[in-house]
C-alpha atoms as a PDB file:
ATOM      1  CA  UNK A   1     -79.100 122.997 111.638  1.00  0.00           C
ATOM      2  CA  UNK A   2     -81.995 123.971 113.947  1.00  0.00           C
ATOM      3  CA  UNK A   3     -83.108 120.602 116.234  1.00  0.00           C
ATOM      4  CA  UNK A   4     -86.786 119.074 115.063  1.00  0.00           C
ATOM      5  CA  UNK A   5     -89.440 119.297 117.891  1.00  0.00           C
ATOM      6  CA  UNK A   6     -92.118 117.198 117.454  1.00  0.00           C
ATOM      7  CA  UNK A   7     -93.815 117.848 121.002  1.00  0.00           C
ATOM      8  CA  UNK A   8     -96.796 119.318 119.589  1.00  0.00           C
ATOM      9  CA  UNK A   9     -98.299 115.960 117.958  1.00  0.00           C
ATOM     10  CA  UNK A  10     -99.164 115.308 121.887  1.00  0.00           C
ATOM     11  CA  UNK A  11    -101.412 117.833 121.940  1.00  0.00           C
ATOM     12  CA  UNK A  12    -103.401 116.069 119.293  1.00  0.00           C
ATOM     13  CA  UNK A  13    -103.292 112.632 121.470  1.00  0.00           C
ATOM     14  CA  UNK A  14    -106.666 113.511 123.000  1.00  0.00           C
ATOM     15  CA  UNK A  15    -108.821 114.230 120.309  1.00  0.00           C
ATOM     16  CA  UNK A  16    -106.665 110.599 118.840  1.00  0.00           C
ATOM     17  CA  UNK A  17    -108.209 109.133 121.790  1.00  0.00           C
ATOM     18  CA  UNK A  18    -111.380 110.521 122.480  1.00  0.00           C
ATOM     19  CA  UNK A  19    -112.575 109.954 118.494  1.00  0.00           C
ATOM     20  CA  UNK A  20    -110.685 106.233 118.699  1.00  0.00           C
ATOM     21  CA  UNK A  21    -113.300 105.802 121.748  1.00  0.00           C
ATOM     22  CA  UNK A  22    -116.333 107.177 120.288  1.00  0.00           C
ATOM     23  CA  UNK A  23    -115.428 104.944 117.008  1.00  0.00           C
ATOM     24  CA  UNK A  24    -114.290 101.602 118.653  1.00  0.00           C
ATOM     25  CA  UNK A  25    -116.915 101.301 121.346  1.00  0.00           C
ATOM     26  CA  UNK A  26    -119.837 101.199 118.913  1.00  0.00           C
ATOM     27  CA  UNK A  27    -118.065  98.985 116.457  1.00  0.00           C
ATOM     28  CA  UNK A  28    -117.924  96.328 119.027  1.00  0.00           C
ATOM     29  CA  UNK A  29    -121.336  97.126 120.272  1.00  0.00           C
ATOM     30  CA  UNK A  30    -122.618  96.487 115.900  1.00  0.00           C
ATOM     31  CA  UNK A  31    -120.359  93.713 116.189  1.00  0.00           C
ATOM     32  CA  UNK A  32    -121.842  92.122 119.468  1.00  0.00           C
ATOM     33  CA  UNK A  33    -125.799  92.388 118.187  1.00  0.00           C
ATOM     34  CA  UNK A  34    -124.812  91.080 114.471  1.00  0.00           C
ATOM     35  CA  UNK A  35    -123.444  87.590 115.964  1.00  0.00           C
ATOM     36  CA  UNK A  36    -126.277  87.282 118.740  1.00  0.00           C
ATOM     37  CA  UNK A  37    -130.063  86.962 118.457  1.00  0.00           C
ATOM     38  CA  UNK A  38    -131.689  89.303 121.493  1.00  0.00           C
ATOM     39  CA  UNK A  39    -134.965  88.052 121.817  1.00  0.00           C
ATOM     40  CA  UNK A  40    -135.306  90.029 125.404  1.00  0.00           C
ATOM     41  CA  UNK A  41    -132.952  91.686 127.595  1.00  0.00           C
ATOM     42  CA  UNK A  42    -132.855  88.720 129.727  1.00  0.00           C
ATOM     43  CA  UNK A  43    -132.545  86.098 126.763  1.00  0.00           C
ATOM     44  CA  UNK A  44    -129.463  86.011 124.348  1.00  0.00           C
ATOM     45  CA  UNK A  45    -128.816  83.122 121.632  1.00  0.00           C
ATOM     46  CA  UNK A  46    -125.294  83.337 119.870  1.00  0.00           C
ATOM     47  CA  UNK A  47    -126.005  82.347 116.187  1.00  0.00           C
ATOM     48  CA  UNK A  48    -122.437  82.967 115.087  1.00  0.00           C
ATOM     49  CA  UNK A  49    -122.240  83.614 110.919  1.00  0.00           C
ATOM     50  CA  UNK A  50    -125.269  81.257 110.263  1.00  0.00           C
ATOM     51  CA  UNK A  51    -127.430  85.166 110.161  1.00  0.00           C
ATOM     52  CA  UNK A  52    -124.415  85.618 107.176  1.00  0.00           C
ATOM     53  CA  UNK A  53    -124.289  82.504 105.320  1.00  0.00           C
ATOM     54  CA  UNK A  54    -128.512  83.048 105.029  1.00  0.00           C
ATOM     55  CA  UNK A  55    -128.294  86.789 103.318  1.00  0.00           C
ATOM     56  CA  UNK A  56    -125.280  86.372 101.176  1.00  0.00           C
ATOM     57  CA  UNK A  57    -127.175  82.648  99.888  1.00  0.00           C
ATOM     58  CA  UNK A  58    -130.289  84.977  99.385  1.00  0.00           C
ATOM     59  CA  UNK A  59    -130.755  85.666  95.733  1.00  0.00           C
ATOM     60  CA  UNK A  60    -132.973  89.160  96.333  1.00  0.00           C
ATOM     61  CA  UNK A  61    -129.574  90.380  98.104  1.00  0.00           C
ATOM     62  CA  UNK A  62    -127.571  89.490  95.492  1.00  0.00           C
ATOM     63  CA  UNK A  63    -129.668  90.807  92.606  1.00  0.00           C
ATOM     64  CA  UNK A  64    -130.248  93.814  94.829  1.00  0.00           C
ATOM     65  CA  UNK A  65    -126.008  94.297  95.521  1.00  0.00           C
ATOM     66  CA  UNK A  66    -125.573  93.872  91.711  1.00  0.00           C
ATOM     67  CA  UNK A  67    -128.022  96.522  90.737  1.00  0.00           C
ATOM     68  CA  UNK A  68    -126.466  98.643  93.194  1.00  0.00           C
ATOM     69  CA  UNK A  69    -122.773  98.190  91.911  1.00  0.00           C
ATOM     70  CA  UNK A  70    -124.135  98.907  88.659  1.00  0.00           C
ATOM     71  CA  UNK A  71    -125.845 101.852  89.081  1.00  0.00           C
ATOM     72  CA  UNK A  72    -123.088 103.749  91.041  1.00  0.00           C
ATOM     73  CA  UNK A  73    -120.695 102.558  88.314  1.00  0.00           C
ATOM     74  CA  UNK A  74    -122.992 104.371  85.710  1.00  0.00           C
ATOM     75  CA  UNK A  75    -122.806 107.704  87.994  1.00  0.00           C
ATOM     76  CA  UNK A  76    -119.422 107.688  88.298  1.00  0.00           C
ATOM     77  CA  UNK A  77    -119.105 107.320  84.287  1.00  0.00           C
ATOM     78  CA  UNK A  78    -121.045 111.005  84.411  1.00  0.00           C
ATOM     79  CA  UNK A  79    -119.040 112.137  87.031  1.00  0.00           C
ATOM     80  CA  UNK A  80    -116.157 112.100  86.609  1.00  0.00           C
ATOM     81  CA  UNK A  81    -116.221 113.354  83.299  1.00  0.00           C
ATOM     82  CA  UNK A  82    -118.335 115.992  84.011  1.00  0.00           C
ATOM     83  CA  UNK A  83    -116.169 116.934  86.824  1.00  0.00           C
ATOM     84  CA  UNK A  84    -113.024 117.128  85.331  1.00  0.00           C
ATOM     85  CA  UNK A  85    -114.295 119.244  82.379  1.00  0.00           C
ATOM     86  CA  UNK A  86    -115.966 121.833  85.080  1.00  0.00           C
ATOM     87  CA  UNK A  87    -112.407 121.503  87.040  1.00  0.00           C
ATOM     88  CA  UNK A  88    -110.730 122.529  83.608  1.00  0.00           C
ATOM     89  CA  UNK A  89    -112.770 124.917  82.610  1.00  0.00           C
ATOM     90  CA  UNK A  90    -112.965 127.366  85.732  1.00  0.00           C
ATOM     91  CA  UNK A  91    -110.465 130.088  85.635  1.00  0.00           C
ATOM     92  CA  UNK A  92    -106.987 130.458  87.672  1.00  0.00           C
ATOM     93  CA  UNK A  93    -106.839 133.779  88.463  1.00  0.00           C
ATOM     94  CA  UNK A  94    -108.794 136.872  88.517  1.00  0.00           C
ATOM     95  CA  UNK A  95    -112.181 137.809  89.966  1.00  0.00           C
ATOM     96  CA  UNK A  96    -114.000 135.475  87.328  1.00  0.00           C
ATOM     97  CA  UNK A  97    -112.397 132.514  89.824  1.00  0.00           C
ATOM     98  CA  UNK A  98    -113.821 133.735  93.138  1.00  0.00           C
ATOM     99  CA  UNK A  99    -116.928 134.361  91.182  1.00  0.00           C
ATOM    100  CA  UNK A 100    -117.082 130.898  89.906  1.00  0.00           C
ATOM    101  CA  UNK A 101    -116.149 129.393  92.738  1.00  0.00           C
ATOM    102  CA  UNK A 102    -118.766 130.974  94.800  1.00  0.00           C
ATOM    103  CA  UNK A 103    -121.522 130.229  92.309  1.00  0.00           C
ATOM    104  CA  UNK A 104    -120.048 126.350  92.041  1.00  0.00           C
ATOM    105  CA  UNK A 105    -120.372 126.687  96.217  1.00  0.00           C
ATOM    106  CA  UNK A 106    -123.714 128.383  96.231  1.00  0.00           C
ATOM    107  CA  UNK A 107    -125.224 125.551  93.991  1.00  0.00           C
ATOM    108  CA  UNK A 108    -123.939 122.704  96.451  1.00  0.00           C
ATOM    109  CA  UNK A 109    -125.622 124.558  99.223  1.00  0.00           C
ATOM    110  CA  UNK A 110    -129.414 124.633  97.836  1.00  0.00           C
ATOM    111  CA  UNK A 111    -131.296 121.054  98.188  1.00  0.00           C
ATOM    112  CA  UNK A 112    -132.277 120.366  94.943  1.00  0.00           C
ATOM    113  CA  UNK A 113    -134.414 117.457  96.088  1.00  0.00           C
ATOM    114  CA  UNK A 114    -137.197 119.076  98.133  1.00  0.00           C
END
């Protein structure tokens, strides 16, 4: 039985690290303003959670999150549907599924909204 070499995974280590960077260092930056009111450079006030216990109390926000939830529920009850029927519906083989599948593509690529 041939030996397993799994050197090559360290040639992915620094796009690991250089995408962990770009990720982590803003995330503590978000993290850093969301606990601290800046009011200038020079002048910082740590307000810990009382910024979160003020909009999750806030009964806009809450009306606002439930609308929210139930508006992407009712898209995803089109969907998915919809999406499984075009998914069953395209053909396997043949040059009717390249054609489909390039008229499927060609339709994702035009903004609809402008």
């Amino acid at each position: 039985m041939k030996p397993v070499n799994q050197k090559a995974w360290l040639l992915i280590l620094p796009v690991v690290l250089c995408v962990a960077f770009s990720a982590v260092l803003p995330l503590m930056t978000v993290v850093n303003y969301s606990v601290q009111d800046i009011i200038s450079p020079e002048r910082r006030v740590f307000v810990g959670t009382e910024w979160f216990k003020a909009v999750m109390r806030d009964d806009d926000l809450q009306g606002a999150l439930l609308r929210q939830i139930t508006f992407s529920f009712a898209v995803l009850l089109v969907e998915i549907p919809l999406g499984i029927a075009l998914a069953l519906s395209m053909p396997a083989k043949g040059w009717q599924a390249s054609a489909v599948l390039v008229v499927v593509a060609i339709s994702l690529l035009i903004p609809w909204n402008v």
